[in-house]
PDB file of N, CA and C in Angstrom:
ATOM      1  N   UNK A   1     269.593  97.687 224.503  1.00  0.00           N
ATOM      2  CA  UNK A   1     269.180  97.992 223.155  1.00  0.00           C
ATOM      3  C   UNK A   1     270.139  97.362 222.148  1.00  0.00           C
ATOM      4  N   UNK A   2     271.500  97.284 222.719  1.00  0.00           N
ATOM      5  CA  UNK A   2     272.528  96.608 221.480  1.00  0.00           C
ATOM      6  C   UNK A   2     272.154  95.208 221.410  1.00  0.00           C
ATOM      7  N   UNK A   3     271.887  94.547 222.112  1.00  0.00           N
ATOM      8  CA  UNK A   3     271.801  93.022 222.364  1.00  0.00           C
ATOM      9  C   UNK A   3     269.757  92.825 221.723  1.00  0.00           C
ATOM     10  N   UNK A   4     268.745  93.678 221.626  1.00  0.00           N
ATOM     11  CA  UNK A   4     267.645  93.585 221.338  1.00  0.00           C
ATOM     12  C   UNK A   4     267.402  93.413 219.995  1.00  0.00           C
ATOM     13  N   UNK A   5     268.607  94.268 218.962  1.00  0.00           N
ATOM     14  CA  UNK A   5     268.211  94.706 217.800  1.00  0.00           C
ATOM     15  C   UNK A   5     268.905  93.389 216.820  1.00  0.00           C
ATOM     16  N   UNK A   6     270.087  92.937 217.302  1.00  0.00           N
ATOM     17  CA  UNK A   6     270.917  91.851 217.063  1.00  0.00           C
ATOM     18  C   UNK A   6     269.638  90.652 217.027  1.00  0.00           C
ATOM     19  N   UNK A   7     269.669  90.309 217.907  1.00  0.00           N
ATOM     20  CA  UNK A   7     268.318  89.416 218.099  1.00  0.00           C
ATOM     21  C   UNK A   7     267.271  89.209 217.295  1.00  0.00           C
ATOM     22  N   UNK A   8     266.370  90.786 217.194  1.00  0.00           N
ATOM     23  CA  UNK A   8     265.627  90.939 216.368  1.00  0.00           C
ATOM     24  C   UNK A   8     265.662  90.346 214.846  1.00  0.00           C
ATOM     25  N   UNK A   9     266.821  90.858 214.640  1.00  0.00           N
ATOM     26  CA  UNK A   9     266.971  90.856 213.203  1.00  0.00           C
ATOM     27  C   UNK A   9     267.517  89.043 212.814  1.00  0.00           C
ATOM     28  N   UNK A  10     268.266  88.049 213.874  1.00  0.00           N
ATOM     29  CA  UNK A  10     268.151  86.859 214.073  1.00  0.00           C
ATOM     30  C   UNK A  10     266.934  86.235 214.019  1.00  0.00           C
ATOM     31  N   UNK A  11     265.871  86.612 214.699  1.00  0.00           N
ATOM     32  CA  UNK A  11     264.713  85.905 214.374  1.00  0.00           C
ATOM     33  C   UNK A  11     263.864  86.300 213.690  1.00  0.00           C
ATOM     34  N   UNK A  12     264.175  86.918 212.654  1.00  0.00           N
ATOM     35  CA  UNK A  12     263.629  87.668 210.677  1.00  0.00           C
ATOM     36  C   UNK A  12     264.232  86.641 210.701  1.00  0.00           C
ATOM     37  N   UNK A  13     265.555  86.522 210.574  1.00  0.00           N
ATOM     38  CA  UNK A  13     266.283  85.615 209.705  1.00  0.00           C
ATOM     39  C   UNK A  13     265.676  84.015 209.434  1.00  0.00           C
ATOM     40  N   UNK A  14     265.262  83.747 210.604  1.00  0.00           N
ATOM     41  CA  UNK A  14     265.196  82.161 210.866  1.00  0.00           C
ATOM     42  C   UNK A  14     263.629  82.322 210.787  1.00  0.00           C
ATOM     43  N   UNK A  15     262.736  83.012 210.666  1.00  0.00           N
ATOM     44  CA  UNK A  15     261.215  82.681 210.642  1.00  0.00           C
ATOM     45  C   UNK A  15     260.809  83.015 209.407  1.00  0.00           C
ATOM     46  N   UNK A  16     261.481  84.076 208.202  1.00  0.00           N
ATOM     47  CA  UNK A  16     261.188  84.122 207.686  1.00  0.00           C
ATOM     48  C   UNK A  16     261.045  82.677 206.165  1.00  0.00           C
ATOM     49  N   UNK A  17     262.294  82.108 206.421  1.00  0.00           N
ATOM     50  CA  UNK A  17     262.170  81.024 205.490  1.00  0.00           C
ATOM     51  C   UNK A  17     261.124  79.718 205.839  1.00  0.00           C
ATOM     52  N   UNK A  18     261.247  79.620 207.077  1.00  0.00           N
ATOM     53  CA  UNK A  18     259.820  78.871 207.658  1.00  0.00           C
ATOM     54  C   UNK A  18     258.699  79.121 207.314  1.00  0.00           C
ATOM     55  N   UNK A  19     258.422  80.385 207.281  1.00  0.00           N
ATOM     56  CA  UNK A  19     256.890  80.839 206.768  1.00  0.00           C
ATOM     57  C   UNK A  19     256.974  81.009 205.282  1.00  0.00           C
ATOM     58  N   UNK A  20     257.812  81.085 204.445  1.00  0.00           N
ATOM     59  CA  UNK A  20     258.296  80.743 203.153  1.00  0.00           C
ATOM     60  C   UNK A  20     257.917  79.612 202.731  1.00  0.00           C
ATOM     61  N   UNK A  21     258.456  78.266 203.567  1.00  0.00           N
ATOM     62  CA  UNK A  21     258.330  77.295 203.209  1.00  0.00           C
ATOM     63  C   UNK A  21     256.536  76.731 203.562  1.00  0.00           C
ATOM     64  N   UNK A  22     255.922  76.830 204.493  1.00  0.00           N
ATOM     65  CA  UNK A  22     254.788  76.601 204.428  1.00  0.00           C
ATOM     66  C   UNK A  22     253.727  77.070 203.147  1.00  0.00           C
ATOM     67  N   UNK A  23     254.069  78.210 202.578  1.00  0.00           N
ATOM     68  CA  UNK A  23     253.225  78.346 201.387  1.00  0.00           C
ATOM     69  C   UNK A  23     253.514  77.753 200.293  1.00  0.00           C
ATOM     70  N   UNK A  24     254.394  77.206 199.707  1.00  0.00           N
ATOM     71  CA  UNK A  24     255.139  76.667 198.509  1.00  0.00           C
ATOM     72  C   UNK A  24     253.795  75.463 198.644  1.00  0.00           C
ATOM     73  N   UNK A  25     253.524  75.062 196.719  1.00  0.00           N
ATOM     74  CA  UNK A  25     253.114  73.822 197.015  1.00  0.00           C
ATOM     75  C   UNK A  25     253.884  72.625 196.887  1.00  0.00           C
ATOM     76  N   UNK A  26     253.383  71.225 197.351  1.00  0.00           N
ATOM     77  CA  UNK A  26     254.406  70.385 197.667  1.00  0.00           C
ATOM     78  C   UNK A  26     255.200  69.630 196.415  1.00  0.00           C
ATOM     79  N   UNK A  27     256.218  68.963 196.304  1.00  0.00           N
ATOM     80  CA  UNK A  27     257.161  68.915 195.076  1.00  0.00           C
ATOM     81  C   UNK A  27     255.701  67.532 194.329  1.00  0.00           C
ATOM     82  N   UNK A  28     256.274  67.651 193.189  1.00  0.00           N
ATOM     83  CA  UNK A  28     255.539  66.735 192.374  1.00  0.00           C
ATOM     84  C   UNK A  28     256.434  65.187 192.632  1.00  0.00           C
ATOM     85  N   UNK A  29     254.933  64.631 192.291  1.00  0.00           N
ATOM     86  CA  UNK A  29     255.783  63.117 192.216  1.00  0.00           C
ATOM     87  C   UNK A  29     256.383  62.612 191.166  1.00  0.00           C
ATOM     88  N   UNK A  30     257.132  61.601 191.148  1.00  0.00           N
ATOM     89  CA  UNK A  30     258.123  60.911 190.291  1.00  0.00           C
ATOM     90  C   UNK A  30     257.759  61.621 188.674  1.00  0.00           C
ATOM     91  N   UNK A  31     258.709  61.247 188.153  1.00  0.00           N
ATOM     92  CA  UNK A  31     258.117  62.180 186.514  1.00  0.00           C
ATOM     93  C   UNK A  31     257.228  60.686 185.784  1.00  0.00           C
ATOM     94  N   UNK A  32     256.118  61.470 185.763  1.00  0.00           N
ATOM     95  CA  UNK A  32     255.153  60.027 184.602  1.00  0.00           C
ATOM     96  C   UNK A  32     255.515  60.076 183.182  1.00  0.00           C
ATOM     97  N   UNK A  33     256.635  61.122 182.575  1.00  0.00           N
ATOM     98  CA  UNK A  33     256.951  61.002 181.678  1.00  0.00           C
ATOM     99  C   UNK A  33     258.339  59.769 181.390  1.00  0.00           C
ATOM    100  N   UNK A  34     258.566  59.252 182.344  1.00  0.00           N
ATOM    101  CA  UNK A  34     260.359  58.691 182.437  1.00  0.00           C
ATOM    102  C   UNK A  34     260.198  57.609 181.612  1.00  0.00           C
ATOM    103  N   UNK A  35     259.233  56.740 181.314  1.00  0.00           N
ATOM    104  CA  UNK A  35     258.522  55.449 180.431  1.00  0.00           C
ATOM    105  C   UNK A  35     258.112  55.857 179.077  1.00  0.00           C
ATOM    106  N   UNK A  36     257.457  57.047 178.735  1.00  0.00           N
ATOM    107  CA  UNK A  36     256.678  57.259 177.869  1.00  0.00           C
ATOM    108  C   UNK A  36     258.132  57.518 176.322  1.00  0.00           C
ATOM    109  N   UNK A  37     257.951  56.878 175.681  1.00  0.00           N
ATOM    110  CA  UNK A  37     258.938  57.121 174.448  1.00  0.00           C
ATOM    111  C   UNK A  37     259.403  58.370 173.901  1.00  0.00           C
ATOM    112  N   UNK A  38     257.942  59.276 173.668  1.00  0.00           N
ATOM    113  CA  UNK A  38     257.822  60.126 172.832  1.00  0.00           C
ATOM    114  C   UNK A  38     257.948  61.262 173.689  1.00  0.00           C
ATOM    115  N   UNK A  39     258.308  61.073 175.267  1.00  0.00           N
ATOM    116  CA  UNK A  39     258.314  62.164 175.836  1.00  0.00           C
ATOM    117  C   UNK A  39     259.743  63.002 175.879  1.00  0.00           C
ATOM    118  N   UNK A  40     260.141  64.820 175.656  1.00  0.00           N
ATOM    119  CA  UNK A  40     261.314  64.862 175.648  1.00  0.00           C
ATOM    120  C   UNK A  40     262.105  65.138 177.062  1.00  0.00           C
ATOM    121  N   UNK A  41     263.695  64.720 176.654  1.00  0.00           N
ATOM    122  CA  UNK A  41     264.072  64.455 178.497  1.00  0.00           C
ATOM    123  C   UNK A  41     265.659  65.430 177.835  1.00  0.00           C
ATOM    124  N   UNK A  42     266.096  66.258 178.557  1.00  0.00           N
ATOM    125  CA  UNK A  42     267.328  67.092 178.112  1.00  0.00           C
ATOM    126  C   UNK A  42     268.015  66.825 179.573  1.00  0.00           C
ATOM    127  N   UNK A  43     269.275  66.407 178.727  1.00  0.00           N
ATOM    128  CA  UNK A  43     270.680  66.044 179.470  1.00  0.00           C
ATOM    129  C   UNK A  43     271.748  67.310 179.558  1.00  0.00           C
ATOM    130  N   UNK A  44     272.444  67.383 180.421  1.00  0.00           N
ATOM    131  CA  UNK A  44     273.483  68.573 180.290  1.00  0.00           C
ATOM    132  C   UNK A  44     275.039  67.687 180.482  1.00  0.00           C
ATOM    133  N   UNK A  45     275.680  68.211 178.896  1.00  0.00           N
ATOM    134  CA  UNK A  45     276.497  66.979 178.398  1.00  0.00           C
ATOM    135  C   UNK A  45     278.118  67.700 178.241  1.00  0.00           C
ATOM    136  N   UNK A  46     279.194  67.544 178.916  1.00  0.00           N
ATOM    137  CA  UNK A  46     280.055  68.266 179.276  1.00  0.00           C
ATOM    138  C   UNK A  46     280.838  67.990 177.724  1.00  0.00           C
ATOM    139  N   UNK A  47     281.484  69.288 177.235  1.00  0.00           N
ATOM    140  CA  UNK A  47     281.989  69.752 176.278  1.00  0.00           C
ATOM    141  C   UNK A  47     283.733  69.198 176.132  1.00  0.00           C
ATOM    142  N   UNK A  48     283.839  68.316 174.835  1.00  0.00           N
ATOM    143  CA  UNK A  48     284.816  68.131 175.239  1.00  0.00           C
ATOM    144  C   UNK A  48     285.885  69.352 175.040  1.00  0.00           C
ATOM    145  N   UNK A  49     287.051  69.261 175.562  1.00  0.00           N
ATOM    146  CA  UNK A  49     288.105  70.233 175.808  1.00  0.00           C
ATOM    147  C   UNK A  49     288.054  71.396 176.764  1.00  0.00           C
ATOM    148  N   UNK A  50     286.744  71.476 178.209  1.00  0.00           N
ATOM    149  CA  UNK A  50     286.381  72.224 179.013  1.00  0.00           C
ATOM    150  C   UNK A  50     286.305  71.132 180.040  1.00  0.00           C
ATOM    151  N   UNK A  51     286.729  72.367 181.222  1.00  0.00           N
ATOM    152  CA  UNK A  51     286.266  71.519 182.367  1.00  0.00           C
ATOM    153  C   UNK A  51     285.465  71.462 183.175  1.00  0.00           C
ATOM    154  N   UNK A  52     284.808  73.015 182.170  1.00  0.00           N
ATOM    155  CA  UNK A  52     283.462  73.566 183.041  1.00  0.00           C
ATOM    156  C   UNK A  52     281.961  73.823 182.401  1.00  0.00           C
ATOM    157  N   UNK A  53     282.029  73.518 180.769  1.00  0.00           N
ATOM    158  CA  UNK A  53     281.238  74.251 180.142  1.00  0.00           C
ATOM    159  C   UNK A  53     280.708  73.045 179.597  1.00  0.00           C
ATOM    160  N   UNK A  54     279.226  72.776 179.634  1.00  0.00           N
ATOM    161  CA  UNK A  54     278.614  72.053 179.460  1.00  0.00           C
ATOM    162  C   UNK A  54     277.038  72.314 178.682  1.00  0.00           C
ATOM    163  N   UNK A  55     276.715  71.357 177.508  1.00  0.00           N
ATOM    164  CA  UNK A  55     275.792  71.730 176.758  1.00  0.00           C
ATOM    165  C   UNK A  55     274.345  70.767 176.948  1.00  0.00           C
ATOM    166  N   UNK A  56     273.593  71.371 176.776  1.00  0.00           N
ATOM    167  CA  UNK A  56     272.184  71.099 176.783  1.00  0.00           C
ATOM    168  C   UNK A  56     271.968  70.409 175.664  1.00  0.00           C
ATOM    169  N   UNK A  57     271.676  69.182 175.670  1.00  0.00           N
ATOM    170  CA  UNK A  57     270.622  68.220 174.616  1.00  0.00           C
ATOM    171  C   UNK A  57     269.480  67.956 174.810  1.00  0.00           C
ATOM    172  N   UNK A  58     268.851  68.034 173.808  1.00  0.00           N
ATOM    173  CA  UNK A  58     267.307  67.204 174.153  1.00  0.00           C
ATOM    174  C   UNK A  58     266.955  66.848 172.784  1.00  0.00           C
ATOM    175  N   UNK A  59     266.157  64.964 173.695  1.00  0.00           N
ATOM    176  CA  UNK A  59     265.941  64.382 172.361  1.00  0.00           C
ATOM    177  C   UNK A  59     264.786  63.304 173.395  1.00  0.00           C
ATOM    178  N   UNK A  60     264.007  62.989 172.468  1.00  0.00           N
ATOM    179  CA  UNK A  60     263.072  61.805 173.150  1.00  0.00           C
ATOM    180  C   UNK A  60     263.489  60.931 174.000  1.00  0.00           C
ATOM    181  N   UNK A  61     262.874  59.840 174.006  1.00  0.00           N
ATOM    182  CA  UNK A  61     263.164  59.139 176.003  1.00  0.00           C
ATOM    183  C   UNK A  61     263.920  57.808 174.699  1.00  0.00           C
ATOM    184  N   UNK A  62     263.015  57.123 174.020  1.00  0.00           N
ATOM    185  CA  UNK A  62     263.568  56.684 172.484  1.00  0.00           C
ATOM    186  C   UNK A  62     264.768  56.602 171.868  1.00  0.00           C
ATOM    187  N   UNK A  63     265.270  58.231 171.600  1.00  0.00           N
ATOM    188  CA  UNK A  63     266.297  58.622 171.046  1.00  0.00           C
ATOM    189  C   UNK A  63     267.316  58.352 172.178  1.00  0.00           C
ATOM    190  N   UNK A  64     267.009  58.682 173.582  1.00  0.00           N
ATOM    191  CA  UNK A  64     268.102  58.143 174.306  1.00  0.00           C
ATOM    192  C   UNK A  64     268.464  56.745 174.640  1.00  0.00           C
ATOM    193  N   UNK A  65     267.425  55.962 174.301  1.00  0.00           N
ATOM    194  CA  UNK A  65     267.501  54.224 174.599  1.00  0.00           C
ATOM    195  C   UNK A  65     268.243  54.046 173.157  1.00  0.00           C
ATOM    196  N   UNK A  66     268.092  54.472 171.994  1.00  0.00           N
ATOM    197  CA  UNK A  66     268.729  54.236 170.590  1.00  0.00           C
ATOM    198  C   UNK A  66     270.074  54.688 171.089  1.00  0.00           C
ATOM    199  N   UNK A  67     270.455  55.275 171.469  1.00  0.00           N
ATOM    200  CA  UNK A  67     272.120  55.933 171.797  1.00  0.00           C
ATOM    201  C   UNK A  67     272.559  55.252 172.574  1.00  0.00           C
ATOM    202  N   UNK A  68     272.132  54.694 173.736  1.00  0.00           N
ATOM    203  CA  UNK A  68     272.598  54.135 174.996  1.00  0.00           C
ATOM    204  C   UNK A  68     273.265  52.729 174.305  1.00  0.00           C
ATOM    205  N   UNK A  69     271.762  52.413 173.239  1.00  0.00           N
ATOM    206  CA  UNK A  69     272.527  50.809 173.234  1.00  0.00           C
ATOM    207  C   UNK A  69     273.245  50.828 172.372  1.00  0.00           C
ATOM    208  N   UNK A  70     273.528  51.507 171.370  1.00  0.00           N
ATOM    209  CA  UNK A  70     274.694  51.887 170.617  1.00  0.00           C
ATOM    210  C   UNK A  70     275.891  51.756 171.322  1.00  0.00           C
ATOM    211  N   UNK A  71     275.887  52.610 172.695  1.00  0.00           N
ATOM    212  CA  UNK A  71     276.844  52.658 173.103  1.00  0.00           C
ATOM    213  C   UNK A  71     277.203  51.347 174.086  1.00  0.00           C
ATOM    214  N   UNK A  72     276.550  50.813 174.138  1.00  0.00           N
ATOM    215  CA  UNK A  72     276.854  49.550 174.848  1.00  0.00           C
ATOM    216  C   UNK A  72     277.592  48.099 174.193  1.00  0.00           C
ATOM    217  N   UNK A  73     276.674  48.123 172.776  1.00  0.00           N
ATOM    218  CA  UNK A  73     277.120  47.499 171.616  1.00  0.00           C
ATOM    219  C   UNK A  73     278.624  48.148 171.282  1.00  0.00           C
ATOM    220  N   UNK A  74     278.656  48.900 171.278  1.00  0.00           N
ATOM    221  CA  UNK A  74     280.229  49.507 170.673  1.00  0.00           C
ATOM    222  C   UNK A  74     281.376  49.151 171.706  1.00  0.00           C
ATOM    223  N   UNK A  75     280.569  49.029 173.754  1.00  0.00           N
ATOM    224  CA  UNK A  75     281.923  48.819 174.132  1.00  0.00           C
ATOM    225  C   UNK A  75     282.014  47.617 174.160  1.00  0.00           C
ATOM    226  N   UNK A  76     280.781  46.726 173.728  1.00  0.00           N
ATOM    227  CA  UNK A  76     280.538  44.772 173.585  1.00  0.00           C
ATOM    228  C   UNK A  76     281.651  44.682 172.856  1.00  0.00           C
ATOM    229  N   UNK A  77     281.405  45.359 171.434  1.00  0.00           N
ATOM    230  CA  UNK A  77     282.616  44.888 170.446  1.00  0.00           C
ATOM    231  C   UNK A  77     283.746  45.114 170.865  1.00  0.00           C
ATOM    232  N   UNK A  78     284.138  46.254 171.238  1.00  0.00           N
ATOM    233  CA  UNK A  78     285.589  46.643 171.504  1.00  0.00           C
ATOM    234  C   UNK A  78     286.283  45.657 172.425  1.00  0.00           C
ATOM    235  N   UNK A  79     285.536  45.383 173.693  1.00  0.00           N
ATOM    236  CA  UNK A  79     285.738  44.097 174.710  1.00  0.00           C
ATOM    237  C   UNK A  79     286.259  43.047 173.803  1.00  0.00           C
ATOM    238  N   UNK A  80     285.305  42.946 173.048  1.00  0.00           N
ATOM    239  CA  UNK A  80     285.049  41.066 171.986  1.00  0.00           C
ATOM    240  C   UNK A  80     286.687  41.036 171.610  1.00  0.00           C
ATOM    241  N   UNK A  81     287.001  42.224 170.549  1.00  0.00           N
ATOM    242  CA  UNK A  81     287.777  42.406 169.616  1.00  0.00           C
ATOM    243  C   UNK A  81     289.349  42.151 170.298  1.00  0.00           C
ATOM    244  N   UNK A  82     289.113  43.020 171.515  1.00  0.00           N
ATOM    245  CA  UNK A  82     290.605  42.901 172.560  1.00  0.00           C
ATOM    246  C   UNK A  82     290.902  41.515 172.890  1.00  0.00           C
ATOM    247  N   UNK A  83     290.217  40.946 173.593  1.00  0.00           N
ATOM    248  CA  UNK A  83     290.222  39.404 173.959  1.00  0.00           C
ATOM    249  C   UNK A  83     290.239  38.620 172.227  1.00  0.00           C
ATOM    250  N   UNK A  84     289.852  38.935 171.775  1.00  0.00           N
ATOM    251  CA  UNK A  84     290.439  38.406 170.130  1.00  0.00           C
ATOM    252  C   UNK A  84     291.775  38.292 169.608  1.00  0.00           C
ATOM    253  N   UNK A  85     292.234  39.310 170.207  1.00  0.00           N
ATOM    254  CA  UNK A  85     293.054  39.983 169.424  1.00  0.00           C
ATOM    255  C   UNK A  85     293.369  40.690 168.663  1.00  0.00           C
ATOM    256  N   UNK A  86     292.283  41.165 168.360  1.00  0.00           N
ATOM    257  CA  UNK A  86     291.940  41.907 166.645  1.00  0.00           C
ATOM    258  C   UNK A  86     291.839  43.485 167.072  1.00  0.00           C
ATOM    259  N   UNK A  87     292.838  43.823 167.920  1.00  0.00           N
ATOM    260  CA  UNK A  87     292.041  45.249 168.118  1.00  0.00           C
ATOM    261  C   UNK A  87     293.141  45.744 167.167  1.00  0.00           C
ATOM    262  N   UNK A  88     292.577  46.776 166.409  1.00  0.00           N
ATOM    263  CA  UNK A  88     292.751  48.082 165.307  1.00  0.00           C
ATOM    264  C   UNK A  88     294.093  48.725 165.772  1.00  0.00           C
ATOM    265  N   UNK A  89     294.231  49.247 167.523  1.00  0.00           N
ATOM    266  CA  UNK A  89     295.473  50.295 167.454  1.00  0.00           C
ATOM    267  C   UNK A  89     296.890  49.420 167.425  1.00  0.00           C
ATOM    268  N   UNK A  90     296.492  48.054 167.632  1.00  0.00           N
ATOM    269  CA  UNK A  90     297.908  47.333 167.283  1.00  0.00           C
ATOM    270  C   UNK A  90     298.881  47.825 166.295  1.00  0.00           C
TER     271      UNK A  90
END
């Protein structure tokens, strides 16, 4: 009886998420929103002066291609400017 009930309660354990998982329906495919401009997409964007606490944005698919290349342009220049010579913290 000690060795039956042990058992028992082992194979709850392991059948129950199996039969769990058969009813779920199946995950969706790729997001059809990832192209669309106007669609909104929220980032979770770590706070500066934490090492744990992180904030939620959301802004169009748009608004994030407008930021990105901002930010790409900004490290173009900074690159440009160093190899120039011209950088500012001199």
């Amino acid at each position: 009886m000690k060795t039956i009930l042990p058992l028992l309660a082992f194979g709850l354990l392991v059948a129950a998420p199996a039969a769990a998982a058969d009813t779920t329906s199946p995950a969706p495919a790729a997001n059809p929103d990832a192209k669309d401009p106007d669609a909104i997409r929220c980032r979770r964007i770590q706070v500066t002066g934490s090492l744990v606490k992180k904030e939620k944005v959301c802004k169009t698919n748009a608004e994030w291609n407008k930021i990105s290349d901002q930010q790409r342009r900004d490290g173009a220049d900074l690159i440009d400017r160093s190899r120039a010579g011209m950088n500012p913290s001199n």
